[in-house]
PDBML (XML) file of the C-alpha atoms, coordinates in Angstrom:
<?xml version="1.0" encoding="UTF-8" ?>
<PDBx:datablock datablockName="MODEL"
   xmlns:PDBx="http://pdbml.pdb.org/schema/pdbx-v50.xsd"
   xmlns:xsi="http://www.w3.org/2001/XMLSchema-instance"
   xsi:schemaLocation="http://pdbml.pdb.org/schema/pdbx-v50.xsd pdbx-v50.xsd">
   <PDBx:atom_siteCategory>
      <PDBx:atom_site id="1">
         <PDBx:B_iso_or_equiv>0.00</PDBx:B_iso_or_equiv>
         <PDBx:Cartn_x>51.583</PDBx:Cartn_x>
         <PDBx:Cartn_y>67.676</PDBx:Cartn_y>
         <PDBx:Cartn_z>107.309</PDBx:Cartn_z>
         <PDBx:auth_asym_id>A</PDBx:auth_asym_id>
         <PDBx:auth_atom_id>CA</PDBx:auth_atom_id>
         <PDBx:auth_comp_id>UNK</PDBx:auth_comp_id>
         <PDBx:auth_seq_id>1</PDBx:auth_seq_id>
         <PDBx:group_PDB>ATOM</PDBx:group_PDB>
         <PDBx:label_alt_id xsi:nil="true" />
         <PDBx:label_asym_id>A</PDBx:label_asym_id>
         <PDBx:label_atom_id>CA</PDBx:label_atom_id>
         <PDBx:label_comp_id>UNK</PDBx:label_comp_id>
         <PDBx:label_entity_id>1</PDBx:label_entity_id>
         <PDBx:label_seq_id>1</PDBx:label_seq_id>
         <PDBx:occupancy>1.00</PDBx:occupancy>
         <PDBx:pdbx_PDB_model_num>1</PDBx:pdbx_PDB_model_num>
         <PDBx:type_symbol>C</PDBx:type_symbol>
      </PDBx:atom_site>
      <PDBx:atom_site id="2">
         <PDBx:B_iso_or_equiv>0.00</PDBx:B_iso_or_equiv>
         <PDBx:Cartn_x>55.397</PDBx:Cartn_x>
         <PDBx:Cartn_y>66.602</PDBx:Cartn_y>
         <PDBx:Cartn_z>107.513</PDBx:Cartn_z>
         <PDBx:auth_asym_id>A</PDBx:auth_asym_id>
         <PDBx:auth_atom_id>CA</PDBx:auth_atom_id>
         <PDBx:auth_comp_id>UNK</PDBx:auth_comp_id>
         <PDBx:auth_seq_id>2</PDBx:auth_seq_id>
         <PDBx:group_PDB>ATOM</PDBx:group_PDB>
         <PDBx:label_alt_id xsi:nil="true" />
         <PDBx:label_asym_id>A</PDBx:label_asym_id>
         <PDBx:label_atom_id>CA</PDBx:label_atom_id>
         <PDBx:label_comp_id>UNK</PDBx:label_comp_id>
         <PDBx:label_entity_id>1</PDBx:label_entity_id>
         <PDBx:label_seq_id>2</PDBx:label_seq_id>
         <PDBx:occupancy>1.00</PDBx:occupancy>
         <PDBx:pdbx_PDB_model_num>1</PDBx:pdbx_PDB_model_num>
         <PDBx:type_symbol>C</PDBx:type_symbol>
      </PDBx:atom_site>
      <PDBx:atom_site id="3">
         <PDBx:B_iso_or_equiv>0.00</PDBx:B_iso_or_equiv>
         <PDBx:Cartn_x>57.684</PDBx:Cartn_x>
         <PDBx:Cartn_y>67.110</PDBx:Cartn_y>
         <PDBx:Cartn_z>110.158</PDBx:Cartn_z>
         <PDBx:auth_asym_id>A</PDBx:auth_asym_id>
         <PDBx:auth_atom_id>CA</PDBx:auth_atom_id>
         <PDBx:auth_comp_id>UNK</PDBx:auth_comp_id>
         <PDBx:auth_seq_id>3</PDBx:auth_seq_id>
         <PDBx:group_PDB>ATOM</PDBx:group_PDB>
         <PDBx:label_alt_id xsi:nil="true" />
         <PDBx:label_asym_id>A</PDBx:label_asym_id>
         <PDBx:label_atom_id>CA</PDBx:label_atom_id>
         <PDBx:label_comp_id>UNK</PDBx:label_comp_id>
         <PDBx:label_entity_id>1</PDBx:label_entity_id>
         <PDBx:label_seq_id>3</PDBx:label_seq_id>
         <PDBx:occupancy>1.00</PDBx:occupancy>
         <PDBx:pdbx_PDB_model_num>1</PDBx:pdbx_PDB_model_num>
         <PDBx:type_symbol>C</PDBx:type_symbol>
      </PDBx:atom_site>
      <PDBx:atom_site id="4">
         <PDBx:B_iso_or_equiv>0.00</PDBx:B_iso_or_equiv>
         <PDBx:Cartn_x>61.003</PDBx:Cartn_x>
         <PDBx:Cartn_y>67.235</PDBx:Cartn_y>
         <PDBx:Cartn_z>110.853</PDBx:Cartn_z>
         <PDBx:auth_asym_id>A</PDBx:auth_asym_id>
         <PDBx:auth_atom_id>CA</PDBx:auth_atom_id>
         <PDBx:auth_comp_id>UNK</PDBx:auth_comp_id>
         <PDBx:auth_seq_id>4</PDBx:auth_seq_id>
         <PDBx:group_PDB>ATOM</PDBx:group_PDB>
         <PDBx:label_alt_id xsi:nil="true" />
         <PDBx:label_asym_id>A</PDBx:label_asym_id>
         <PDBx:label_atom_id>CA</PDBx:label_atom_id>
         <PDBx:label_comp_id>UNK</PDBx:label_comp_id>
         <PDBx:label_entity_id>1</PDBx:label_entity_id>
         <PDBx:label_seq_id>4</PDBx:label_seq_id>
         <PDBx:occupancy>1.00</PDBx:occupancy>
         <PDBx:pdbx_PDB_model_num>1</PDBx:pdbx_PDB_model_num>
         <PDBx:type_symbol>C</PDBx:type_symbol>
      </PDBx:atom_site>
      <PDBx:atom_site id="5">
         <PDBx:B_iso_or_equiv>0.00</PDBx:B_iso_or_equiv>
         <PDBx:Cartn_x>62.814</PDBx:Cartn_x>
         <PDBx:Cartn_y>69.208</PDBx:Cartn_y>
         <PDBx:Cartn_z>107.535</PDBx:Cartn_z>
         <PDBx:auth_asym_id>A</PDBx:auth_asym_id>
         <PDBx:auth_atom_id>CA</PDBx:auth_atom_id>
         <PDBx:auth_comp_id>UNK</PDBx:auth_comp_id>
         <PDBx:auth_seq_id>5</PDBx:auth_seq_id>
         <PDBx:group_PDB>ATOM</PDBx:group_PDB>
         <PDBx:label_alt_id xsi:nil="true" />
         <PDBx:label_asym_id>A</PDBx:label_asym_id>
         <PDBx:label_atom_id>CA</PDBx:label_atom_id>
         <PDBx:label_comp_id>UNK</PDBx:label_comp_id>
         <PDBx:label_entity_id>1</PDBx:label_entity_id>
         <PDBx:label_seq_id>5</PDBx:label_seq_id>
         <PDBx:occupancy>1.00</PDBx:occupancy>
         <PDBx:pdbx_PDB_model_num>1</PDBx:pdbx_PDB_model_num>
         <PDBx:type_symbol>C</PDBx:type_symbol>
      </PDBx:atom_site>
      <PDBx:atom_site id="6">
         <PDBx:B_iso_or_equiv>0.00</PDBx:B_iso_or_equiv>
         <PDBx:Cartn_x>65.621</PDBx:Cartn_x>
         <PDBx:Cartn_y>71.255</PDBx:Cartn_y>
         <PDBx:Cartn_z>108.535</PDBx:Cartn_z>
         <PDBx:auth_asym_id>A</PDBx:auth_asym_id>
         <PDBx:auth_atom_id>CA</PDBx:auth_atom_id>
         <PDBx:auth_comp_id>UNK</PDBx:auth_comp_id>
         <PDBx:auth_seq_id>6</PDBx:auth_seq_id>
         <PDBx:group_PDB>ATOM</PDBx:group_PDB>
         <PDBx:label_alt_id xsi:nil="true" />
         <PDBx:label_asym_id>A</PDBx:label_asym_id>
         <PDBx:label_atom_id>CA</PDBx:label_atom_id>
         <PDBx:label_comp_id>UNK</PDBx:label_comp_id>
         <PDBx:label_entity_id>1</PDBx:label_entity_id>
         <PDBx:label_seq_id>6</PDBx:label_seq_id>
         <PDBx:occupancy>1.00</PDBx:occupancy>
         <PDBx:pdbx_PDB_model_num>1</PDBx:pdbx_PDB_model_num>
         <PDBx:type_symbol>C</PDBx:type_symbol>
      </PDBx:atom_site>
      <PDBx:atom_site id="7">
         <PDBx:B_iso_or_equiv>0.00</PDBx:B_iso_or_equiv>
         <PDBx:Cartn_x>67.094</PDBx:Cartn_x>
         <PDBx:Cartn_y>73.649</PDBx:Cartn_y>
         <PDBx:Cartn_z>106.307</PDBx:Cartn_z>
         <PDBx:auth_asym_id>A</PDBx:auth_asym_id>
         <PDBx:auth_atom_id>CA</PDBx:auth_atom_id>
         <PDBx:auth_comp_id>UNK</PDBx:auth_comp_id>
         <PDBx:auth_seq_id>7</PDBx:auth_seq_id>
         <PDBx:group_PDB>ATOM</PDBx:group_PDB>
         <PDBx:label_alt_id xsi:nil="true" />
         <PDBx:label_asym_id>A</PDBx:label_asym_id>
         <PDBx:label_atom_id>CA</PDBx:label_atom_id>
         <PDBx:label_comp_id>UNK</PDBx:label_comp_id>
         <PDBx:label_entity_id>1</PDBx:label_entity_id>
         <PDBx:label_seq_id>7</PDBx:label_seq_id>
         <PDBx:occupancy>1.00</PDBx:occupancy>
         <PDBx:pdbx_PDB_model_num>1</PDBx:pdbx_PDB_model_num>
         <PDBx:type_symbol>C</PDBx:type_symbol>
      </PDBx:atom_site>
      <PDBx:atom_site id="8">
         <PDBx:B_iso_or_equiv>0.00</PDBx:B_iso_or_equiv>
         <PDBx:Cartn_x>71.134</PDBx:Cartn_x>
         <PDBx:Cartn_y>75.446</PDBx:Cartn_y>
         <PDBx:Cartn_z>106.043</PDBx:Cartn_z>
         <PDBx:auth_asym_id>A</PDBx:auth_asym_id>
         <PDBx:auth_atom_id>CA</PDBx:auth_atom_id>
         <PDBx:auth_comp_id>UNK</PDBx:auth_comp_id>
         <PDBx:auth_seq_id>8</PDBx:auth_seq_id>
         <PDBx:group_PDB>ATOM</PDBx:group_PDB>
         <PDBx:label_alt_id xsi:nil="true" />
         <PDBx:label_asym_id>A</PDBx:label_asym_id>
         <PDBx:label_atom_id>CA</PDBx:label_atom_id>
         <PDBx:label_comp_id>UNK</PDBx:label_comp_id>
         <PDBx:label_entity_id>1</PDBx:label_entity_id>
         <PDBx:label_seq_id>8</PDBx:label_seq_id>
         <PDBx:occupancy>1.00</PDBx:occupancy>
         <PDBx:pdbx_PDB_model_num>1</PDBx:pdbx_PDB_model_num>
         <PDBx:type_symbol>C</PDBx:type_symbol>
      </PDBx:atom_site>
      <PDBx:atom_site id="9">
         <PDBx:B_iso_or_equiv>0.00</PDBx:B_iso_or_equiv>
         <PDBx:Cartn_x>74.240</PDBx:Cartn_x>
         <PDBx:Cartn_y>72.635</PDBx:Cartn_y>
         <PDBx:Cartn_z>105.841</PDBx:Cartn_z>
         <PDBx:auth_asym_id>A</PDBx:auth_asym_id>
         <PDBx:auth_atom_id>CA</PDBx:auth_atom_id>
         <PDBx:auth_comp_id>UNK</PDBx:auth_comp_id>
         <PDBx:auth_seq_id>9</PDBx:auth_seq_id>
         <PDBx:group_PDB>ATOM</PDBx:group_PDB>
         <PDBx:label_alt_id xsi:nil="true" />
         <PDBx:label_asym_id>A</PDBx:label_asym_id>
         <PDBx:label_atom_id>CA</PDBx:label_atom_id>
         <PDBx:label_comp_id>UNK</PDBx:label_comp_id>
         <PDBx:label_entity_id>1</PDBx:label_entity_id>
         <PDBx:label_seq_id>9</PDBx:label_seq_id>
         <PDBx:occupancy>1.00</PDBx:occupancy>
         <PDBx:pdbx_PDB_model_num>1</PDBx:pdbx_PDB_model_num>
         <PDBx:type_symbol>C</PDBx:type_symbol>
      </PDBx:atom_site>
      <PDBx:atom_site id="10">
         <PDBx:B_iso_or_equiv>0.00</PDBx:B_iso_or_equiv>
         <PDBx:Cartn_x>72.243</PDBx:Cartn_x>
         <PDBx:Cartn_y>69.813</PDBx:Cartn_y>
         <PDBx:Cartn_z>107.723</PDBx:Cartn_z>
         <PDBx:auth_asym_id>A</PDBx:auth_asym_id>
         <PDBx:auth_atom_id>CA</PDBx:auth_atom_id>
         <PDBx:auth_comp_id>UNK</PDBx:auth_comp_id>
         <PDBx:auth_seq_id>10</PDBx:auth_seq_id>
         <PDBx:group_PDB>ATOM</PDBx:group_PDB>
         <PDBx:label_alt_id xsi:nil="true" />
         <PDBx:label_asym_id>A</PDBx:label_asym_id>
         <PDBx:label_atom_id>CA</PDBx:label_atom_id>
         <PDBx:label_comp_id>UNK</PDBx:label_comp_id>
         <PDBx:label_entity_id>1</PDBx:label_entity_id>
         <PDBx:label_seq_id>10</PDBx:label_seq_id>
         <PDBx:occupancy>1.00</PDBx:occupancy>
         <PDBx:pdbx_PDB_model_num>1</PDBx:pdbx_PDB_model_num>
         <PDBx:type_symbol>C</PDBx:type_symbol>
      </PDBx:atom_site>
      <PDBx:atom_site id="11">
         <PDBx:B_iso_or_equiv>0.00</PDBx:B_iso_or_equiv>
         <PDBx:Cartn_x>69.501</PDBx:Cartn_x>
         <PDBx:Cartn_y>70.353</PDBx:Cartn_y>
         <PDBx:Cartn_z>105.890</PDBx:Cartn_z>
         <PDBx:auth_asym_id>A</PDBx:auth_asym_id>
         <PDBx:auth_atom_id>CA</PDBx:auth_atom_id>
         <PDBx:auth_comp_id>UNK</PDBx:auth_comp_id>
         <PDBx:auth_seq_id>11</PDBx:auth_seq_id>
         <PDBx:group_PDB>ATOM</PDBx:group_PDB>
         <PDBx:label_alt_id xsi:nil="true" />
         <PDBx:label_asym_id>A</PDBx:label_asym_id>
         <PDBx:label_atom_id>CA</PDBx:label_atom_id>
         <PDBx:label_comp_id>UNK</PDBx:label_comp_id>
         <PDBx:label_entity_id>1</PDBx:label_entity_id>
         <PDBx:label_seq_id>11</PDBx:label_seq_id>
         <PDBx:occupancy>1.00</PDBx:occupancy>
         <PDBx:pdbx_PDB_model_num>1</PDBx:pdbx_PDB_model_num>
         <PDBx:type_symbol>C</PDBx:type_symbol>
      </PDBx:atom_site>
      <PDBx:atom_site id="12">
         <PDBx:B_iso_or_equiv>0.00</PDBx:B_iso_or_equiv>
         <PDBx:Cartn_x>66.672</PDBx:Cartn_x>
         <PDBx:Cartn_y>67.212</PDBx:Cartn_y>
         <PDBx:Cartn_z>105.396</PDBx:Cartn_z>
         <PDBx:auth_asym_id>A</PDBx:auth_asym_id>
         <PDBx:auth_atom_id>CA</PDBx:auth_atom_id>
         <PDBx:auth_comp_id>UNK</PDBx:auth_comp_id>
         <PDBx:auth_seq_id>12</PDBx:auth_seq_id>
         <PDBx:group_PDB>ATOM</PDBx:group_PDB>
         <PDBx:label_alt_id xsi:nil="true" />
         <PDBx:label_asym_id>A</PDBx:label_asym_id>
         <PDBx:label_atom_id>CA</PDBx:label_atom_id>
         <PDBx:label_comp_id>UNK</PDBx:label_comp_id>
         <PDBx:label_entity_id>1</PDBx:label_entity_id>
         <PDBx:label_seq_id>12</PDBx:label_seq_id>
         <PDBx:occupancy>1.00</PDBx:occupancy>
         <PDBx:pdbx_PDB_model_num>1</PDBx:pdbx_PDB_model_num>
         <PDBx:type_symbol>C</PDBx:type_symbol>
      </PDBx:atom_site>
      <PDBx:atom_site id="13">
         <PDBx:B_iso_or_equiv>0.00</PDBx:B_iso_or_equiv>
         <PDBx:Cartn_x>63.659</PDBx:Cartn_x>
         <PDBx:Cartn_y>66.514</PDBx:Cartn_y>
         <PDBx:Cartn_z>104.554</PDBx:Cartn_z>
         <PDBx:auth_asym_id>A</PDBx:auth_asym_id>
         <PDBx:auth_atom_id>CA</PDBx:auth_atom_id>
         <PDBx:auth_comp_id>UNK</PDBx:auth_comp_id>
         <PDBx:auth_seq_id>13</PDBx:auth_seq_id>
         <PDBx:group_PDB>ATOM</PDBx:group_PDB>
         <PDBx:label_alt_id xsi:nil="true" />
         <PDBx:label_asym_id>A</PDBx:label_asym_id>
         <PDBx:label_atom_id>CA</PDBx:label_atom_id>
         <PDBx:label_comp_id>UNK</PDBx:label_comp_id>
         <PDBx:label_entity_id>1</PDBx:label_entity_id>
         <PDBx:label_seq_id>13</PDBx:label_seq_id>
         <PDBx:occupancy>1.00</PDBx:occupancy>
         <PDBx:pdbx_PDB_model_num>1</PDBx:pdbx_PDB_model_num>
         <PDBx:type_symbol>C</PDBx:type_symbol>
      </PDBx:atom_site>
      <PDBx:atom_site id="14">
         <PDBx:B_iso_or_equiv>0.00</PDBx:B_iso_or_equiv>
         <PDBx:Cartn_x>60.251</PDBx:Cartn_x>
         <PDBx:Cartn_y>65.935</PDBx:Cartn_y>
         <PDBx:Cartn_z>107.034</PDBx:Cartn_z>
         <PDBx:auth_asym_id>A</PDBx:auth_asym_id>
         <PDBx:auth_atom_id>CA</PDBx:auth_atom_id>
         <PDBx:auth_comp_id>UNK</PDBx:auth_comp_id>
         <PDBx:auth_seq_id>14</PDBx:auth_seq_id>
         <PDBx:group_PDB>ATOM</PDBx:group_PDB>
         <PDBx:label_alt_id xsi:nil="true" />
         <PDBx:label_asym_id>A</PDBx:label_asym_id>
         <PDBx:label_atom_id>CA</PDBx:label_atom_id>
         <PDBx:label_comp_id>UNK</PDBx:label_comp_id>
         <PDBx:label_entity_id>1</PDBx:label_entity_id>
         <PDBx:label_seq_id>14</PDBx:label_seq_id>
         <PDBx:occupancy>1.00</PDBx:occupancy>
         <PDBx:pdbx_PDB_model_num>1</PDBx:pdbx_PDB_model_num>
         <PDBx:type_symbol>C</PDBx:type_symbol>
      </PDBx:atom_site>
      <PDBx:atom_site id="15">
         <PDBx:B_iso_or_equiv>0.00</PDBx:B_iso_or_equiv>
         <PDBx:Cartn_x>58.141</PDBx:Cartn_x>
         <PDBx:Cartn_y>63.134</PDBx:Cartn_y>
         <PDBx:Cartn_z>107.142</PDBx:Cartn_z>
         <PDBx:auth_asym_id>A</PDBx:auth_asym_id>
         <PDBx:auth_atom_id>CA</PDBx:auth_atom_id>
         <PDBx:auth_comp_id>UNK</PDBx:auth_comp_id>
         <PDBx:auth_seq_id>15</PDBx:auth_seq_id>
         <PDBx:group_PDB>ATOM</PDBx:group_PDB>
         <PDBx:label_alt_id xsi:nil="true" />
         <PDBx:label_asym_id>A</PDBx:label_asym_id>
         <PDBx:label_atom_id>CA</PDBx:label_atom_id>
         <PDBx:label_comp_id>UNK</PDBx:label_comp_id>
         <PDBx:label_entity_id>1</PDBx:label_entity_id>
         <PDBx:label_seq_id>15</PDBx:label_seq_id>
         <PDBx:occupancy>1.00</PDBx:occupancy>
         <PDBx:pdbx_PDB_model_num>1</PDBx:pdbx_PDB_model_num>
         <PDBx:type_symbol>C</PDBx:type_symbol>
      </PDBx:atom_site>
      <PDBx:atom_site id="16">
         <PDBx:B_iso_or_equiv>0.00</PDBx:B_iso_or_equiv>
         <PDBx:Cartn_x>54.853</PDBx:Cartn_x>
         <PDBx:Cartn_y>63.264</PDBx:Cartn_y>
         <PDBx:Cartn_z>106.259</PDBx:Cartn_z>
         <PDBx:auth_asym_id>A</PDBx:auth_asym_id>
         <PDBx:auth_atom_id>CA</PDBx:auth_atom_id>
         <PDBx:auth_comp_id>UNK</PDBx:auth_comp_id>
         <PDBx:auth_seq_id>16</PDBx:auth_seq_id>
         <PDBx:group_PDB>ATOM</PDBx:group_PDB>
         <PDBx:label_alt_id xsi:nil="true" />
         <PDBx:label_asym_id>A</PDBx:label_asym_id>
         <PDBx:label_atom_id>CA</PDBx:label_atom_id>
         <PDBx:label_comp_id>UNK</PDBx:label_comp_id>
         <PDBx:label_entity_id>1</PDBx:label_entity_id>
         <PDBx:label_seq_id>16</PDBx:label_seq_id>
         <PDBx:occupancy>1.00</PDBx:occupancy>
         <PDBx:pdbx_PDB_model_num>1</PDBx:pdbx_PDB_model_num>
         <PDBx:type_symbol>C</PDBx:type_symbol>
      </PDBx:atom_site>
      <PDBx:atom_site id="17">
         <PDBx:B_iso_or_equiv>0.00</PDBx:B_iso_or_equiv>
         <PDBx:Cartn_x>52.725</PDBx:Cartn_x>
         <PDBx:Cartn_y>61.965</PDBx:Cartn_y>
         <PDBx:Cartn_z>109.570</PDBx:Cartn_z>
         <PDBx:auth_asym_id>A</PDBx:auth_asym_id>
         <PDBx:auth_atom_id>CA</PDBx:auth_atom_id>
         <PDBx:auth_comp_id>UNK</PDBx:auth_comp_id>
         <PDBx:auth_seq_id>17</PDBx:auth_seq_id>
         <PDBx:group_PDB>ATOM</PDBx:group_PDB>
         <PDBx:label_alt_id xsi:nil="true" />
         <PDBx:label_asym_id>A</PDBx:label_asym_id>
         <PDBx:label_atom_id>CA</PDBx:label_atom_id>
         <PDBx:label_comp_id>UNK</PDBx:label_comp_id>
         <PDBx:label_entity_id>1</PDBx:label_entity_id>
         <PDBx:label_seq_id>17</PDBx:label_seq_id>
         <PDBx:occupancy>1.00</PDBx:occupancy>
         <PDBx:pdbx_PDB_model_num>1</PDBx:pdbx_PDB_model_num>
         <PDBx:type_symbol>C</PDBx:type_symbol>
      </PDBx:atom_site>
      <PDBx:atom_site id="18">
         <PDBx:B_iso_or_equiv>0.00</PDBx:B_iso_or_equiv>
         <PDBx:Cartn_x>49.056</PDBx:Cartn_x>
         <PDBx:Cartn_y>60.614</PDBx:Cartn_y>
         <PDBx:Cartn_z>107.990</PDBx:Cartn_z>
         <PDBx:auth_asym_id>A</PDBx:auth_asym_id>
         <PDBx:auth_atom_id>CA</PDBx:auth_atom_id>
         <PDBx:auth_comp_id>UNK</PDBx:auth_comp_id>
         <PDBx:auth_seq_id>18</PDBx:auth_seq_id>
         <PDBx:group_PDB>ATOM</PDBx:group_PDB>
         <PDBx:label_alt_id xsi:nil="true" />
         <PDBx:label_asym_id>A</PDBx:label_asym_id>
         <PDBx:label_atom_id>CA</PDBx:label_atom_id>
         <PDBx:label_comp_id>UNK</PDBx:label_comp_id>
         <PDBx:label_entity_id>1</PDBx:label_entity_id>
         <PDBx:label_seq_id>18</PDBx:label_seq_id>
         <PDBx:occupancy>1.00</PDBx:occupancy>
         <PDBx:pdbx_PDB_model_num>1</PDBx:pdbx_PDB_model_num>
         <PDBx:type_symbol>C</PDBx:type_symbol>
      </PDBx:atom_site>
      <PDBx:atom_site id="19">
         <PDBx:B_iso_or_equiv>0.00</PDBx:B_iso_or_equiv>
         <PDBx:Cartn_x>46.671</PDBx:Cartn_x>
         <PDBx:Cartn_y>61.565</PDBx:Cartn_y>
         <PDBx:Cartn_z>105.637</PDBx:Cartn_z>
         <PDBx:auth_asym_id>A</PDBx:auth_asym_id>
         <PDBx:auth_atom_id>CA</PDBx:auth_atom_id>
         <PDBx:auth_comp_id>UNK</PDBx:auth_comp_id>
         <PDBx:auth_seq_id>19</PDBx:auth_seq_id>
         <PDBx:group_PDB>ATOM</PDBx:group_PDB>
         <PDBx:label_alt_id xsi:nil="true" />
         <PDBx:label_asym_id>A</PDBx:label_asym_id>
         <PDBx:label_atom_id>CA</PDBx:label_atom_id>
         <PDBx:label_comp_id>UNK</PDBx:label_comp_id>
         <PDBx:label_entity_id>1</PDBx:label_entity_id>
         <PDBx:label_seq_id>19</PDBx:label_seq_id>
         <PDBx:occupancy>1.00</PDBx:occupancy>
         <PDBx:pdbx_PDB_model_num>1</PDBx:pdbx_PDB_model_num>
         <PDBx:type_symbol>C</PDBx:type_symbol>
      </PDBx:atom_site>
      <PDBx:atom_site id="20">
         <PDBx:B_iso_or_equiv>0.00</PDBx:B_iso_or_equiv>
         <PDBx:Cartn_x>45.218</PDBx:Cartn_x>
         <PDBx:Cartn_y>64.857</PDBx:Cartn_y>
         <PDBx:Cartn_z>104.375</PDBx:Cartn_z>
         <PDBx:auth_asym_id>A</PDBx:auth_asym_id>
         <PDBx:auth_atom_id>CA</PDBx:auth_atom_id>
         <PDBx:auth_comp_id>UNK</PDBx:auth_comp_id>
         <PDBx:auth_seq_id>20</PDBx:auth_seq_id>
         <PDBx:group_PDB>ATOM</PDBx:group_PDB>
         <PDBx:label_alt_id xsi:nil="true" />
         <PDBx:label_asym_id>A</PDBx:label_asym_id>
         <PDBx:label_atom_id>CA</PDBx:label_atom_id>
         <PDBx:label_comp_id>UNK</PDBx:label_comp_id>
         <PDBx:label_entity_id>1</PDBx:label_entity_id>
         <PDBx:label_seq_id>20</PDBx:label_seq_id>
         <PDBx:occupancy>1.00</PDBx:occupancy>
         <PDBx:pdbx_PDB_model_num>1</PDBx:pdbx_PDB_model_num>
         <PDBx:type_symbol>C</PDBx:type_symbol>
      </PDBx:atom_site>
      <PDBx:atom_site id="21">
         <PDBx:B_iso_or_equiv>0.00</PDBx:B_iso_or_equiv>
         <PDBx:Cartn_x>43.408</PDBx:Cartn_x>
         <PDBx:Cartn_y>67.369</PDBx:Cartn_y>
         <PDBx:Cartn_z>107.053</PDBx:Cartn_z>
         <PDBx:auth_asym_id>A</PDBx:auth_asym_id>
         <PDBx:auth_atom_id>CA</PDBx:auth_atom_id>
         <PDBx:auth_comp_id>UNK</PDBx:auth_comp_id>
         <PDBx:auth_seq_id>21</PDBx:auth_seq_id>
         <PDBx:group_PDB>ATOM</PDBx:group_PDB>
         <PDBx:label_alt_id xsi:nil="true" />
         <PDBx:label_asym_id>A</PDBx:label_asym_id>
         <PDBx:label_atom_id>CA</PDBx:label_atom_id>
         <PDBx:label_comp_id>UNK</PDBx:label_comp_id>
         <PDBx:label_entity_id>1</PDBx:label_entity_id>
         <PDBx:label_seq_id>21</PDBx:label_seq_id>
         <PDBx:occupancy>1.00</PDBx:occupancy>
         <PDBx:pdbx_PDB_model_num>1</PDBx:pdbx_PDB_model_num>
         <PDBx:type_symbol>C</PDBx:type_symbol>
      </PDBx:atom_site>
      <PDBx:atom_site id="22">
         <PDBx:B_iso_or_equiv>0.00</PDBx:B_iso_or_equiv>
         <PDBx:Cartn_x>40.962</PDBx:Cartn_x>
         <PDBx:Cartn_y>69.930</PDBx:Cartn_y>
         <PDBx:Cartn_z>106.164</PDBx:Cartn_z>
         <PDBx:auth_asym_id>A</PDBx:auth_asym_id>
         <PDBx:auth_atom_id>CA</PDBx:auth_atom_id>
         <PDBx:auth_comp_id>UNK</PDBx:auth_comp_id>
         <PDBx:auth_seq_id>22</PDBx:auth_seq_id>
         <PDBx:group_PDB>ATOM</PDBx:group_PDB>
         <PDBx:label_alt_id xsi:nil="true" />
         <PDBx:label_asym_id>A</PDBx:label_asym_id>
         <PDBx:label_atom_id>CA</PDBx:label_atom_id>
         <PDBx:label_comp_id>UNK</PDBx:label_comp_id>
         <PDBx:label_entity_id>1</PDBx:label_entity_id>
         <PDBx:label_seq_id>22</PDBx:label_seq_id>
         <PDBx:occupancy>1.00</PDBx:occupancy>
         <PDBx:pdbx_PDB_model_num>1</PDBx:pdbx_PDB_model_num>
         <PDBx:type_symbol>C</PDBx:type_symbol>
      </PDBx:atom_site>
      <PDBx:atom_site id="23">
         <PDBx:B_iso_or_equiv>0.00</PDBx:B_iso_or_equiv>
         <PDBx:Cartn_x>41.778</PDBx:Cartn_x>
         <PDBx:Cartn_y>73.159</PDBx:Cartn_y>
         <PDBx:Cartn_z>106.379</PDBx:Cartn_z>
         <PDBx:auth_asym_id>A</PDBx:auth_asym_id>
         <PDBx:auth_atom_id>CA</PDBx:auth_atom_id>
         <PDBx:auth_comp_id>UNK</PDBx:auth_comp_id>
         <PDBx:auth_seq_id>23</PDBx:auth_seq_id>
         <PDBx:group_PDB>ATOM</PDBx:group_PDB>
         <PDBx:label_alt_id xsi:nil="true" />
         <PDBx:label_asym_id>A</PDBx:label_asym_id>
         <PDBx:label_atom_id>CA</PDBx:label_atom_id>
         <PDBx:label_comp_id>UNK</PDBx:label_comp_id>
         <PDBx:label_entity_id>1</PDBx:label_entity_id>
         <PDBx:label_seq_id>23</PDBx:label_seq_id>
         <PDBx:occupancy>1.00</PDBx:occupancy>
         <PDBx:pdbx_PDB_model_num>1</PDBx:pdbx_PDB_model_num>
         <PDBx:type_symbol>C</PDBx:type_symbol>
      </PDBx:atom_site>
      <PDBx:atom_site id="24">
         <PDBx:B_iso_or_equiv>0.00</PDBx:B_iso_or_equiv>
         <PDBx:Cartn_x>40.286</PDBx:Cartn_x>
         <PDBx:Cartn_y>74.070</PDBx:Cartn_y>
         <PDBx:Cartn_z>109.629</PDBx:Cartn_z>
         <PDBx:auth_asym_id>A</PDBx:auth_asym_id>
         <PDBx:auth_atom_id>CA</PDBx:auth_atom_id>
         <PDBx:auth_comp_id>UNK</PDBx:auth_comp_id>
         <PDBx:auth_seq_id>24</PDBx:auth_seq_id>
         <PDBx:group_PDB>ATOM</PDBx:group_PDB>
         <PDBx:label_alt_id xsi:nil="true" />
         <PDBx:label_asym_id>A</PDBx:label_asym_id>
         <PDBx:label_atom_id>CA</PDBx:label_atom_id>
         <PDBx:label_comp_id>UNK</PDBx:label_comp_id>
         <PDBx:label_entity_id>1</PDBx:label_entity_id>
         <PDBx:label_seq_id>24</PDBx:label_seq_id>
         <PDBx:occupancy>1.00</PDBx:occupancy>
         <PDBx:pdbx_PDB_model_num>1</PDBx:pdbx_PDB_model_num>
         <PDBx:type_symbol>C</PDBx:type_symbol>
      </PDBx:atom_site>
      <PDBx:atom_site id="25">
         <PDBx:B_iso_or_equiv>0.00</PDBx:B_iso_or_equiv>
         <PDBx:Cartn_x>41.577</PDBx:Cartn_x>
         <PDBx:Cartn_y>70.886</PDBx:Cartn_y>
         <PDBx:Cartn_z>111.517</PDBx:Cartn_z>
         <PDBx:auth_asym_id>A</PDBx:auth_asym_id>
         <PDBx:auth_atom_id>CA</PDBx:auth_atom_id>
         <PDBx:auth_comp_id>UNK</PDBx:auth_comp_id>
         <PDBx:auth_seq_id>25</PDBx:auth_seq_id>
         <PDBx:group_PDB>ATOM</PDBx:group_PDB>
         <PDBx:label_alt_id xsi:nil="true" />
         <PDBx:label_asym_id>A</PDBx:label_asym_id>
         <PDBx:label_atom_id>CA</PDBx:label_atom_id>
         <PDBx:label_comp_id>UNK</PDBx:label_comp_id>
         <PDBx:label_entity_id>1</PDBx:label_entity_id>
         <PDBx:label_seq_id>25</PDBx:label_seq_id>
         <PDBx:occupancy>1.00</PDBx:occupancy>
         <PDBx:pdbx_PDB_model_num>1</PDBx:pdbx_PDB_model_num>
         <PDBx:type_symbol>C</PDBx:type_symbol>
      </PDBx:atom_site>
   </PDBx:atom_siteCategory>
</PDBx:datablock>
């Protein structure tokens, strides 16, 4: 999971917060 990525003229990218989660976490 990143957050934080915003997209159009200010677009950037998220940060990724920690390791891998399985998909039903």
């Amino acid at each position: 999971i990143s957050i934080g990525g915003d997209a159009g003229y200010a677009a950037g990218f998220g940060t990724v917060i920690g390791p891998g989660l399985a998909g039903e976490e």
